[in-house]
PDB file of N, CA and C in Angstrom:
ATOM      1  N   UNK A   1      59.280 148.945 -52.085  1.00  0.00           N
ATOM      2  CA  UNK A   1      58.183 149.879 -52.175  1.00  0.00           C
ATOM      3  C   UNK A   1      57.672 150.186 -50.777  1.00  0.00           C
ATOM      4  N   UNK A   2      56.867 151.285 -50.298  1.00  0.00           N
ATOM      5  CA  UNK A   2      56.631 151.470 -49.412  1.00  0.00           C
ATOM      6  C   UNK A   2      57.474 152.514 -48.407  1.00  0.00           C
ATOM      7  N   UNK A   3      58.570 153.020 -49.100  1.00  0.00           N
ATOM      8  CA  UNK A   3      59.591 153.852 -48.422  1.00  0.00           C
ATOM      9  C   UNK A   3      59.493 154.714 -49.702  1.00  0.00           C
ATOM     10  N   UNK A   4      59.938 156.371 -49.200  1.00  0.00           N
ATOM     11  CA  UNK A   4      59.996 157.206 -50.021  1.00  0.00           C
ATOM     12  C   UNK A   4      61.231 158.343 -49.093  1.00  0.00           C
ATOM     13  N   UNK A   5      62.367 158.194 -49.966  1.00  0.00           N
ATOM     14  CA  UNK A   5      63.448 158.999 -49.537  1.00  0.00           C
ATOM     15  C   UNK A   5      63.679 158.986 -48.100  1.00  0.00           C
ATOM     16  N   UNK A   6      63.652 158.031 -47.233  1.00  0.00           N
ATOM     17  CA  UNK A   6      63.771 157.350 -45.985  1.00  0.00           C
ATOM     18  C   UNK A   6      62.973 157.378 -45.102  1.00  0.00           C
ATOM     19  N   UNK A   7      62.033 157.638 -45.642  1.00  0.00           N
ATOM     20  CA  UNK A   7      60.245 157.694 -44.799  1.00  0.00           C
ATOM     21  C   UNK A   7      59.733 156.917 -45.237  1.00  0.00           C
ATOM     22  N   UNK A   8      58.533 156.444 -44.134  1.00  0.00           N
ATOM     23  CA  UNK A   8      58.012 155.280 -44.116  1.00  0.00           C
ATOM     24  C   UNK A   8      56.516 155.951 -44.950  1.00  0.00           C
ATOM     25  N   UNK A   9      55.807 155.594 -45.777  1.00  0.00           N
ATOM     26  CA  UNK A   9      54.263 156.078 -45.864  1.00  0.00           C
ATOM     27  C   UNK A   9      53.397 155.779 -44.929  1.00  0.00           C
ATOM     28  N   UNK A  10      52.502 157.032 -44.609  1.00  0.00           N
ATOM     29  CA  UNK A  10      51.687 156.783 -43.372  1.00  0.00           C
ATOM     30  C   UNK A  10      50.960 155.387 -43.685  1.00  0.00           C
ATOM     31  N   UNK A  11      50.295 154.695 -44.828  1.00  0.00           N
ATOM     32  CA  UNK A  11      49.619 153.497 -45.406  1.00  0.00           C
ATOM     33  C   UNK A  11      50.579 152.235 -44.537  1.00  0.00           C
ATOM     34  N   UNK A  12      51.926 152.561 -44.761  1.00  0.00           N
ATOM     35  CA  UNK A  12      52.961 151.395 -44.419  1.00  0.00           C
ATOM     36  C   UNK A  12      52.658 151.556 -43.037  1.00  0.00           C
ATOM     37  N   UNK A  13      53.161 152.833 -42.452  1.00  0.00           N
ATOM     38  CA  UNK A  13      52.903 152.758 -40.859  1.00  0.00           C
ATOM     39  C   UNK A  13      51.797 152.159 -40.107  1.00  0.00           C
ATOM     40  N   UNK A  14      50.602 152.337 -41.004  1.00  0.00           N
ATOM     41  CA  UNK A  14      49.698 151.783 -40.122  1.00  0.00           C
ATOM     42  C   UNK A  14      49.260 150.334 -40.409  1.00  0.00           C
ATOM     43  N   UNK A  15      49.727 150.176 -41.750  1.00  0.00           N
ATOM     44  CA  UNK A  15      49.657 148.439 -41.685  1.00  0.00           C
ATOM     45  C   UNK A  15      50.489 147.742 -40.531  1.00  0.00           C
ATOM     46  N   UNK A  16      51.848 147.977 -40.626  1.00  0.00           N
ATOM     47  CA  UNK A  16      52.754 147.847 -39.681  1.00  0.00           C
ATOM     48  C   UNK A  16      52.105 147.720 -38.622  1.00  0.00           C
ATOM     49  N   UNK A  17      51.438 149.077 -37.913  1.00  0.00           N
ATOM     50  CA  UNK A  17      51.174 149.002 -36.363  1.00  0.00           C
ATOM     51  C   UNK A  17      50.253 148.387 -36.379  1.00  0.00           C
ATOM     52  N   UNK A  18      49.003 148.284 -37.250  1.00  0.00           N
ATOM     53  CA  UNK A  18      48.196 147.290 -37.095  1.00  0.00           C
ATOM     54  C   UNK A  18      48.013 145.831 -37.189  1.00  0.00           C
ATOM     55  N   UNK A  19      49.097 145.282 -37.967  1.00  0.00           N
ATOM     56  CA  UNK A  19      49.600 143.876 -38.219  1.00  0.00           C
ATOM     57  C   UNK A  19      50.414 143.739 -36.588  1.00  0.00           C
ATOM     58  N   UNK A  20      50.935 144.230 -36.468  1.00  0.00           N
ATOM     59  CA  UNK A  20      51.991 144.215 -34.826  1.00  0.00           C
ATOM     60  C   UNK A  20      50.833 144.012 -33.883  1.00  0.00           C
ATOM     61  N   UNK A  21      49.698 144.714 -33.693  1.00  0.00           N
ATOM     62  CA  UNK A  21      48.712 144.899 -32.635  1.00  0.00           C
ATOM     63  C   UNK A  21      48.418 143.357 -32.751  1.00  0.00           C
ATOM     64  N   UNK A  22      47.937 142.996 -33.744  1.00  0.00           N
ATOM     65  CA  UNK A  22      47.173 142.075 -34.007  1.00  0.00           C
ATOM     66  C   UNK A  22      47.599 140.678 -33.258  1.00  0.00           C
ATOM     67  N   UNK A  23      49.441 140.932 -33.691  1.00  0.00           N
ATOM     68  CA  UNK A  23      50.374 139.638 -33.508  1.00  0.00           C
ATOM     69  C   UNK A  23      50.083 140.247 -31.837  1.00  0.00           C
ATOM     70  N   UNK A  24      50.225 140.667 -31.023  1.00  0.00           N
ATOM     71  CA  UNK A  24      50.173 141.011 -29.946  1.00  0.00           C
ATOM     72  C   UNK A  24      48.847 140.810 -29.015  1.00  0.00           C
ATOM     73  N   UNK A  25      48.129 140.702 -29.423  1.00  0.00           N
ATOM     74  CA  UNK A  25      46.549 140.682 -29.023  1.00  0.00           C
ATOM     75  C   UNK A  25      46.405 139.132 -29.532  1.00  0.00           C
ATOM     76  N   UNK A  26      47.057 138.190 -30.146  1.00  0.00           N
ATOM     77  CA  UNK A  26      46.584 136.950 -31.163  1.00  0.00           C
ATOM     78  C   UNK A  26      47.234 136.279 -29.147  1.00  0.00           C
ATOM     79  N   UNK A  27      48.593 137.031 -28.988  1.00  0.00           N
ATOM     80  CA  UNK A  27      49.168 136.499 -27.417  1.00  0.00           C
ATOM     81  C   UNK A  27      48.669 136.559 -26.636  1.00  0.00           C
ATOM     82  N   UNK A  28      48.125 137.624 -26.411  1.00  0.00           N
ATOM     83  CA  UNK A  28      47.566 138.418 -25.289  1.00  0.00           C
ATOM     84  C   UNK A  28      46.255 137.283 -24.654  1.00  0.00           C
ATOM     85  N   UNK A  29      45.648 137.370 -25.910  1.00  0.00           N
ATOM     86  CA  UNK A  29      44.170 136.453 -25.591  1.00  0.00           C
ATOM     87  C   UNK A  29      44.097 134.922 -26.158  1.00  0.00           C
ATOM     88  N   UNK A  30      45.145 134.537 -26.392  1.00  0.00           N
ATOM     89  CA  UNK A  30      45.366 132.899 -26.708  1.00  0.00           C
ATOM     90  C   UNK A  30      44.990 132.718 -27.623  1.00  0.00           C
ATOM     91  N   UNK A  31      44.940 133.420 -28.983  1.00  0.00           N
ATOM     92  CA  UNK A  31      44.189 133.070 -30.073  1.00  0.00           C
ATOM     93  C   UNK A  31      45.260 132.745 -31.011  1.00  0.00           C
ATOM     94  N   UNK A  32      44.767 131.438 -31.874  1.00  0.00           N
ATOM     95  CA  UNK A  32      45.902 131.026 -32.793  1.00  0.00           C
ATOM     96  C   UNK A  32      45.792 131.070 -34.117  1.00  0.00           C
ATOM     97  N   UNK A  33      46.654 131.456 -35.029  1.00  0.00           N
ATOM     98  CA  UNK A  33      46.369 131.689 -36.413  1.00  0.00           C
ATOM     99  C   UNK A  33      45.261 130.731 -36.553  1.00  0.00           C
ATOM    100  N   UNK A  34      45.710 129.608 -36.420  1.00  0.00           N
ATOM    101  CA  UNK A  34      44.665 128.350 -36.923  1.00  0.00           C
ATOM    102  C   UNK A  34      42.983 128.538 -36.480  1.00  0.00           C
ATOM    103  N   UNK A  35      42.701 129.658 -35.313  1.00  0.00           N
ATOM    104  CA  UNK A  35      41.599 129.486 -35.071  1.00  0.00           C
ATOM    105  C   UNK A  35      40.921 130.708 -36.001  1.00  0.00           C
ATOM    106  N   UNK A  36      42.214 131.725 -36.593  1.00  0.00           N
ATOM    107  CA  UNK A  36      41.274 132.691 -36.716  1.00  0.00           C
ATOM    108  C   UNK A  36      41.466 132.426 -38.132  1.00  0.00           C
ATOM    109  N   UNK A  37      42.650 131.350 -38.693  1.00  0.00           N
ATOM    110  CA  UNK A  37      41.868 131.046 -40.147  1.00  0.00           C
ATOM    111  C   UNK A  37      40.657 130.276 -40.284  1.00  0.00           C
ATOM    112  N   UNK A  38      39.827 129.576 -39.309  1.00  0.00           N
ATOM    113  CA  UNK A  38      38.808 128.679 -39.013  1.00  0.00           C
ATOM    114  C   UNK A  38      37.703 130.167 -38.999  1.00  0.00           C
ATOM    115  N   UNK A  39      37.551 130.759 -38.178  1.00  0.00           N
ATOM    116  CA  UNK A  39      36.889 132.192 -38.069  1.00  0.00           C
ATOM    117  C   UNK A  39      36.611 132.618 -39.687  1.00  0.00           C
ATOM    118  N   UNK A  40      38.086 132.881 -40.065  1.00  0.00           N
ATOM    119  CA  UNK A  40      37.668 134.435 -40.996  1.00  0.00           C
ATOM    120  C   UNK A  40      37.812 133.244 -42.723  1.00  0.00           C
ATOM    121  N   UNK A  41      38.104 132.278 -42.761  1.00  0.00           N
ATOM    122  CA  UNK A  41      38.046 131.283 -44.092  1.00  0.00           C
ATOM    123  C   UNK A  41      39.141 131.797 -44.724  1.00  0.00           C
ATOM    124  N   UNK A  42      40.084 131.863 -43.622  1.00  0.00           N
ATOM    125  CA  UNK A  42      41.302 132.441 -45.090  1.00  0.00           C
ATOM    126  C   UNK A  42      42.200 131.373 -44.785  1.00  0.00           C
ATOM    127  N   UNK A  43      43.368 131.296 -45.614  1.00  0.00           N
ATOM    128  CA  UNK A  43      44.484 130.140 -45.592  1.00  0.00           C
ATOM    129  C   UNK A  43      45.684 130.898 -45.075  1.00  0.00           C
ATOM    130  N   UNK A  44      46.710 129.970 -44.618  1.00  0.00           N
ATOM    131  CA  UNK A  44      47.686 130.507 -43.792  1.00  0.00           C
ATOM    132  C   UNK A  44      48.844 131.497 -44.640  1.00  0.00           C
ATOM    133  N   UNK A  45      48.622 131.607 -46.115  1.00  0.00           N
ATOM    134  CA  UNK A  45      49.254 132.409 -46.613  1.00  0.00           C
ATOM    135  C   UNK A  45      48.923 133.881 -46.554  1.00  0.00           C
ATOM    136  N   UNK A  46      47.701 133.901 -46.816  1.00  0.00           N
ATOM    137  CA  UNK A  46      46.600 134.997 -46.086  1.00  0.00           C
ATOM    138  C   UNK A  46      46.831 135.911 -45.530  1.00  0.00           C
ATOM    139  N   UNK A  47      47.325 134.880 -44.218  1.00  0.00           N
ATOM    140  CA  UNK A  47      46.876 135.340 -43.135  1.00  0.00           C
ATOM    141  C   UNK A  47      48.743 135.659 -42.699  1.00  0.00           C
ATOM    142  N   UNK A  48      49.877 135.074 -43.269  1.00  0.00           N
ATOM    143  CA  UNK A  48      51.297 135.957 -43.160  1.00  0.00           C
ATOM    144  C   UNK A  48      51.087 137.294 -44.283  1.00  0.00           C
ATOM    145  N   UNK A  49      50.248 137.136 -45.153  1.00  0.00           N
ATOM    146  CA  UNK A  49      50.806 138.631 -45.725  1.00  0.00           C
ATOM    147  C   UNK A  49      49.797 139.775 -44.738  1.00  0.00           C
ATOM    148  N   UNK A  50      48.693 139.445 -44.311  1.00  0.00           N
ATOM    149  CA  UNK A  50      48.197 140.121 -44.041  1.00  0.00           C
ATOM    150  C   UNK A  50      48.716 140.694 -42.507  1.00  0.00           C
ATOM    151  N   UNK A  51      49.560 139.770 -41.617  1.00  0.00           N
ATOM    152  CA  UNK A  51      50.133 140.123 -40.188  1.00  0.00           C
ATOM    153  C   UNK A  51      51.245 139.699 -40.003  1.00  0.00           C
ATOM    154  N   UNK A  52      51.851 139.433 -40.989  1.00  0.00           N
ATOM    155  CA  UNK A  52      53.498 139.046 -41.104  1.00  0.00           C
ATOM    156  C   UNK A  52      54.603 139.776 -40.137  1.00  0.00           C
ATOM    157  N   UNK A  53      55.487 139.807 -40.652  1.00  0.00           N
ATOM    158  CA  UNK A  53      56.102 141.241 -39.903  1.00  0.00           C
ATOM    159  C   UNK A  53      57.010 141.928 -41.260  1.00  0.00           C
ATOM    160  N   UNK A  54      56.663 141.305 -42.420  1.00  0.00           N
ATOM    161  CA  UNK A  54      57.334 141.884 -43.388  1.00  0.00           C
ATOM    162  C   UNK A  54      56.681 142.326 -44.447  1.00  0.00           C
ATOM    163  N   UNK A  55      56.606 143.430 -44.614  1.00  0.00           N
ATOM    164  CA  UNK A  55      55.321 144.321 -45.612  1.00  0.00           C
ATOM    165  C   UNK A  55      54.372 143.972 -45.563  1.00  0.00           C
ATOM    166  N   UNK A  56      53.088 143.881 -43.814  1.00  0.00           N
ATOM    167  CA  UNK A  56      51.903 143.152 -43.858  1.00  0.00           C
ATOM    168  C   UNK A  56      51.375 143.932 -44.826  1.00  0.00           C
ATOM    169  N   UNK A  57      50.029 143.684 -45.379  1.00  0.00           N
ATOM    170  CA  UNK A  57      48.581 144.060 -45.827  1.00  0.00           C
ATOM    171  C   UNK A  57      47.598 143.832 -45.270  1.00  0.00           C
ATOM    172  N   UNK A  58      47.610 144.327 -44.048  1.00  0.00           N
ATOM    173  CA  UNK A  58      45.889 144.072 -43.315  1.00  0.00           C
ATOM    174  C   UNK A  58      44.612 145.203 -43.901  1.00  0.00           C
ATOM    175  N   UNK A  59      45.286 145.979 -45.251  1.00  0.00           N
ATOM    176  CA  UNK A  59      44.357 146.843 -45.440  1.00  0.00           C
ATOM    177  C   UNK A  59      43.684 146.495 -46.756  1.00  0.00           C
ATOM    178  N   UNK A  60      44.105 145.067 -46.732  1.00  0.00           N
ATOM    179  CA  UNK A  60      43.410 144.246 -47.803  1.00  0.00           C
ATOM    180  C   UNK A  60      42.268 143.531 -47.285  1.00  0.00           C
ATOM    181  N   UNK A  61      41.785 143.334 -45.978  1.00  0.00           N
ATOM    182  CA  UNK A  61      40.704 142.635 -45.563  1.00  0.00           C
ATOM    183  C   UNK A  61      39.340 143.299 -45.989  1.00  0.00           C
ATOM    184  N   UNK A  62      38.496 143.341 -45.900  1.00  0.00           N
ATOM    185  CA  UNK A  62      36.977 143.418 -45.971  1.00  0.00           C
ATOM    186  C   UNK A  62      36.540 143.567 -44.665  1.00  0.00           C
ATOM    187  N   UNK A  63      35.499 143.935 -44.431  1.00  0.00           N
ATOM    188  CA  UNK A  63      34.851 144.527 -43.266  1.00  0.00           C
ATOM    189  C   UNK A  63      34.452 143.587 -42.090  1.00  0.00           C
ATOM    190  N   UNK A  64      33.985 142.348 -42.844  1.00  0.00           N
ATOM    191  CA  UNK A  64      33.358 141.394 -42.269  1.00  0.00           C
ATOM    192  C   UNK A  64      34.052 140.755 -41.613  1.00  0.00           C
ATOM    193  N   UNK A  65      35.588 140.477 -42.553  1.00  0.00           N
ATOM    194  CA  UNK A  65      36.775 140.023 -41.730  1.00  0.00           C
ATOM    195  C   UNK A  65      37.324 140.989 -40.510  1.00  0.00           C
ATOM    196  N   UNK A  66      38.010 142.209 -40.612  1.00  0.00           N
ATOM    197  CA  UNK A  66      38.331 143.189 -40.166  1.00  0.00           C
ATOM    198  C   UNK A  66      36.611 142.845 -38.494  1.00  0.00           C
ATOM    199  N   UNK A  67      35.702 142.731 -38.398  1.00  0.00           N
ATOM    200  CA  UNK A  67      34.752 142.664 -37.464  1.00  0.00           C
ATOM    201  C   UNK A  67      34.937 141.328 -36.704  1.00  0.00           C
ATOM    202  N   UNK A  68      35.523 139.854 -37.356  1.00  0.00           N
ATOM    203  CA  UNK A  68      36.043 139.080 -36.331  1.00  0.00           C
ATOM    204  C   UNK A  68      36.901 139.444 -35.548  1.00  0.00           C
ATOM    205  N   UNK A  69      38.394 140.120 -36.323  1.00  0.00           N
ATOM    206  CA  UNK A  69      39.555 140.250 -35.747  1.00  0.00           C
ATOM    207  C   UNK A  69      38.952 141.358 -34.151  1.00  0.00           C
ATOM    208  N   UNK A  70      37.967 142.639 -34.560  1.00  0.00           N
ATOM    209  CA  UNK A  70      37.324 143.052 -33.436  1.00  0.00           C
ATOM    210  C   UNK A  70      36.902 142.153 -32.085  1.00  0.00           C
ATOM    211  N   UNK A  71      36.103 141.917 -32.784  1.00  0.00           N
ATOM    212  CA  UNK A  71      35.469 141.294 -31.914  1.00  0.00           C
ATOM    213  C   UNK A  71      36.047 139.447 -30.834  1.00  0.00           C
ATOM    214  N   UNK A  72      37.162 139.132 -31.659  1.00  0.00           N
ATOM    215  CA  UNK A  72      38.222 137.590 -31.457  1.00  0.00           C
ATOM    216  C   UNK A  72      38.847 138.073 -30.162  1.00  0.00           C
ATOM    217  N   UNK A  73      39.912 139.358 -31.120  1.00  0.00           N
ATOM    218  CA  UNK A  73      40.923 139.814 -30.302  1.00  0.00           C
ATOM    219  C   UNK A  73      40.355 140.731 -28.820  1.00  0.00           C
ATOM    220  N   UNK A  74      39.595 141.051 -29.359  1.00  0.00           N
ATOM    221  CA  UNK A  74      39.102 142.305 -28.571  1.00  0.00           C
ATOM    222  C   UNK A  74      39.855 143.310 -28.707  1.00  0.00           C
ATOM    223  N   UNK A  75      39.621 143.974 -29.870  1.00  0.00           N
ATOM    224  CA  UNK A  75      40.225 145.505 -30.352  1.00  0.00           C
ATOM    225  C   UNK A  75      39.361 146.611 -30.170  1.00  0.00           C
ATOM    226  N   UNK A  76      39.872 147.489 -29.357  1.00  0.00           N
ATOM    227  CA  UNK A  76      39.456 148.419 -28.798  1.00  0.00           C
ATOM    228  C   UNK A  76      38.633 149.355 -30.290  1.00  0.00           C
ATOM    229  N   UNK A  77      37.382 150.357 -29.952  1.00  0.00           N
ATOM    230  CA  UNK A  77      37.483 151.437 -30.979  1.00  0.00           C
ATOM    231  C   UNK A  77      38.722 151.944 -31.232  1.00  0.00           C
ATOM    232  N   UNK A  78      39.532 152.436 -30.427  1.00  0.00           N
ATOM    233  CA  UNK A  78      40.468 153.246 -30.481  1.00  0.00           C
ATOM    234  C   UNK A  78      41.556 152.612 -31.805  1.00  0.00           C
ATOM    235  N   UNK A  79      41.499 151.050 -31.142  1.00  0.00           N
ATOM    236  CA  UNK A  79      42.763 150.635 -32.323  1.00  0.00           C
ATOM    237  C   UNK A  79      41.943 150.241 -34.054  1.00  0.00           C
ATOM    238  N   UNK A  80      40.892 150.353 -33.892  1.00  0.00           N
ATOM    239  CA  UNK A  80      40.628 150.078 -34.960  1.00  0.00           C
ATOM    240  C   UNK A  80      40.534 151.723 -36.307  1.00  0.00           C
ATOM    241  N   UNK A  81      40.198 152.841 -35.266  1.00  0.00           N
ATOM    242  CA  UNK A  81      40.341 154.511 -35.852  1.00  0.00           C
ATOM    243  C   UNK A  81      41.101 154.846 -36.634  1.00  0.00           C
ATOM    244  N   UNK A  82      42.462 154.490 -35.232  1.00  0.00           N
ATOM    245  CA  UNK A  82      43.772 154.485 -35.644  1.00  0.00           C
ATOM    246  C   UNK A  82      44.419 153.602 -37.276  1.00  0.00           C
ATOM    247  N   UNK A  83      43.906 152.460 -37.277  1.00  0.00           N
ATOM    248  CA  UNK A  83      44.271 151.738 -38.315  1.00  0.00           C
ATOM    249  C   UNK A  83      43.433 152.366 -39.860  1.00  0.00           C
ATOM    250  N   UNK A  84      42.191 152.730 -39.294  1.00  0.00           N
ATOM    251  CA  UNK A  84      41.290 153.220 -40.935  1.00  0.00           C
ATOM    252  C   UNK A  84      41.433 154.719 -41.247  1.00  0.00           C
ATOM    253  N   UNK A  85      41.999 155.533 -40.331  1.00  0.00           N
ATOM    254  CA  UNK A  85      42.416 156.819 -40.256  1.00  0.00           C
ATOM    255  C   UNK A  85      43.442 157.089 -41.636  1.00  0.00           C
TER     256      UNK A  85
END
């Protein structure tokens, strides 16, 4: 699911790029799953579907969560537009 006649859905694309950012920014700024399941109260299953690299769902979080990952990672406005767009 998630492909339609060899296109990606824009929904997929931006989970994708936004699960990728995330894994990228988790490097960038030394942050480890373990701290940001301590942060956001989720469990490590969670937290692979939601930034996996295989059919994430980060557009399953809630706001409150979605405002750590802001504010942890340090996600720009820009990347966060892009992702709720």
């Amino acid at each position: 699911m998630g492909r339609q006649r060899g296109f990606k859905l824009q929904s997929t694309k931006q989970n994708e790029d936004f699960a990728h950012l995330v894994r990228v920014k988790m490097v960038e700024h030394d942050v480890t799953r373990k701290k940001l399941m301590e942060l956001t109260g989720r469990c490590s299953g969670t937290m692979v579907n939601r930034f996996g690299k295989i059919n994430p769902t980060p557009d399953e979080m809630s706001i409150w969560e979605l405002r750590i990952y802001y504010k942890v990672l340090k996600l720009s406005d820009e990347d966060i537009l892009n992702f709720i767009r």
